[in-house]
Protein backbone atom coordinates (compact mmCIF):
# COMPACT_ATOMS: atom_id res chain seq x y z
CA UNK A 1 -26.76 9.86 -43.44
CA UNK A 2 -23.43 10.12 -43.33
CA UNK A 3 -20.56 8.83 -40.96
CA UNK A 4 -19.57 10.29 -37.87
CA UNK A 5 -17.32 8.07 -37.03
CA UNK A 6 -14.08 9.25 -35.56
CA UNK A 7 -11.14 8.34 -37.18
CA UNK A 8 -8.67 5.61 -35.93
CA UNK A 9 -5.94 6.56 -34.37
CA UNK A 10 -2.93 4.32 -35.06
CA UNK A 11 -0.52 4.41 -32.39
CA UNK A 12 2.95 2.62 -32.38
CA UNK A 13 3.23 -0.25 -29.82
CA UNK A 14 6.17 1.48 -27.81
CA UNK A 15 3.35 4.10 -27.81
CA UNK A 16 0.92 1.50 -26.31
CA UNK A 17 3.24 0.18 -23.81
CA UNK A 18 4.07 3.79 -22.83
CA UNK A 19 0.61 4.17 -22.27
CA UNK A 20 0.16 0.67 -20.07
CA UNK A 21 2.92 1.46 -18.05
CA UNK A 22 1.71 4.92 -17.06
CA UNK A 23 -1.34 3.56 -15.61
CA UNK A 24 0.41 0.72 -13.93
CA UNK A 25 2.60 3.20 -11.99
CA UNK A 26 -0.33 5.64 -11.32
CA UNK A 27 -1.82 2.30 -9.96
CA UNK A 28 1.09 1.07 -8.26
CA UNK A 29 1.24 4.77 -6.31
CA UNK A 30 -2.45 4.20 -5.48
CA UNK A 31 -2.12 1.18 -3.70
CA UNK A 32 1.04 2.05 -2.35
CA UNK A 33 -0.63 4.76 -0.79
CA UNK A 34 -3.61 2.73 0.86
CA UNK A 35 -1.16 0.46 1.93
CA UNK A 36 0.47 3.13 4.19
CA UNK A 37 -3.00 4.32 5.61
CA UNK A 38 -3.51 1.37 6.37
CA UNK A 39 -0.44 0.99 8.18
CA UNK A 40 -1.69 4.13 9.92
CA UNK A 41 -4.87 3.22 11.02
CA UNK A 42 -3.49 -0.40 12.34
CA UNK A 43 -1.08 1.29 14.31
CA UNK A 44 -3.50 4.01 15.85
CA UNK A 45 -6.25 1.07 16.48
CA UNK A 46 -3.24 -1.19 18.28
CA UNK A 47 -1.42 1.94 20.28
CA UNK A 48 -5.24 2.90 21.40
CA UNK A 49 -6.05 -0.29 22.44
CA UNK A 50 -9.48 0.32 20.08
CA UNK A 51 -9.73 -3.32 18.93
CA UNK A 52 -10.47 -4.58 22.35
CA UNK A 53 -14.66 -2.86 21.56
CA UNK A 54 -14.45 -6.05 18.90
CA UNK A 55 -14.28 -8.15 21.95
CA UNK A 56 -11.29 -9.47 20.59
CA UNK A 57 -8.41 -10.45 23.22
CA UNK A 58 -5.93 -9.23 20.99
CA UNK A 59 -5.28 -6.62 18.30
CA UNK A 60 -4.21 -10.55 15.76
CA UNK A 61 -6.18 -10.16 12.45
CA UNK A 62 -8.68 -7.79 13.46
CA UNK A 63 -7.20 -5.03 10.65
CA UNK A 64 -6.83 -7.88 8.49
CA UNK A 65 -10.86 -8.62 8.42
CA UNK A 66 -11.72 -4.90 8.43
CA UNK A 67 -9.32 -4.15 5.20
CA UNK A 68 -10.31 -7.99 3.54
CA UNK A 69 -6.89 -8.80 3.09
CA UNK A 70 -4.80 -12.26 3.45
CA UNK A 71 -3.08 -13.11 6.19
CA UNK A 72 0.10 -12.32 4.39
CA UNK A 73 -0.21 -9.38 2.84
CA UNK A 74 -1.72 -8.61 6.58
CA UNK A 75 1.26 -9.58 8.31
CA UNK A 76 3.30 -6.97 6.49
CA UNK A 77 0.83 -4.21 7.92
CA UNK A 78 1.76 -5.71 11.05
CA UNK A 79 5.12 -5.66 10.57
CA UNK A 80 5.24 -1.77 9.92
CA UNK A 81 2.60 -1.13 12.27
CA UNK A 82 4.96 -2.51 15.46
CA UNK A 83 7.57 -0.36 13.82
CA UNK A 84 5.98 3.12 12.43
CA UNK A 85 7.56 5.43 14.90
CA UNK A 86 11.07 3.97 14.04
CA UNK A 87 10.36 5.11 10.09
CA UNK A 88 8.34 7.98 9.37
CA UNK A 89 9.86 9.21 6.07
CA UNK A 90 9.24 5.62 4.91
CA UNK A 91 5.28 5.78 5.89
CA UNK A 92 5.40 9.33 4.31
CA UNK A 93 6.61 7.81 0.91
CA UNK A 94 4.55 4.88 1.44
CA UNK A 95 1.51 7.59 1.87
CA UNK A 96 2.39 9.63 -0.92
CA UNK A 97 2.51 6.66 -3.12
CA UNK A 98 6.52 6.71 -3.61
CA UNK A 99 7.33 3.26 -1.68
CA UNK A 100 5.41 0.06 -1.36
CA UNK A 101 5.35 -2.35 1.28
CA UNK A 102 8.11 -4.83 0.37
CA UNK A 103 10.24 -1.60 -0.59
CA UNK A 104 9.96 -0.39 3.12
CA UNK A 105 10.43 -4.11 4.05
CA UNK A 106 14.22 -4.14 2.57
CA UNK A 107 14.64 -0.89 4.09
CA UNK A 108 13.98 -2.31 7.38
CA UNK A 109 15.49 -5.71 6.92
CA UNK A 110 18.73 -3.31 5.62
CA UNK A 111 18.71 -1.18 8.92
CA UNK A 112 18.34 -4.15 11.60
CA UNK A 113 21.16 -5.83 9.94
CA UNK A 114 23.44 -2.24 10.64
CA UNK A 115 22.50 -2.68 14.51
């Protein structure tokens, strides 16, 4: 029999870390852009009034336990969520990947300083 075996590629470790960081970013762009549907969804659930069929008194944590994430990484859904009307391009980039969470969270930290 003989080998079929195909034969190793050597690749240079800048060519590695090329490599890495190309799916971090594709990764980074994916989460960034659940992040912002989430965002979404909180804020149509809380201006609807929709978590009150949970027979919760309030909307709290109840996006928190239907997405499984921490309080803190909740509380910045919050956050955006009270304030999605006053950024839309920022949801938009957060939706199409371009800005995460804490980059929207400078940007809004940055613009209630200027008022």
């Amino acid at each position: 029999m003989s080998s079929t075996a195909a034969p190793s590629v050597v690749s240079s470790t800048s060519d590695r870390l090329e490599v890495l960081f190309a799916e971090l970013a594709e990764l980074a762009g994916q989460r960034n852009a659940i992040d912002g549907r989430i965002v979404q969804i909180a804020a149509q659930i809380d201006r609807d009034q929709l978590w009150g069929v949970t027979g919760a008194r309030f909307f709290g944590g109840v996006d928190g336990l239907a997405a499984g994430v921490v309080d803190g990484h909740c509380a910045h859904h919050h956050h955006h969520r009270d304030r999605i009307e006053e950024f839309p391009r920022c949801v938009a980039g957060m939706g199409e990947g371009r800005l995460s969470l804490d980059q929207v969270a400078v940007i809004a930290a940055r613009r209630r300083g200027l008022r």
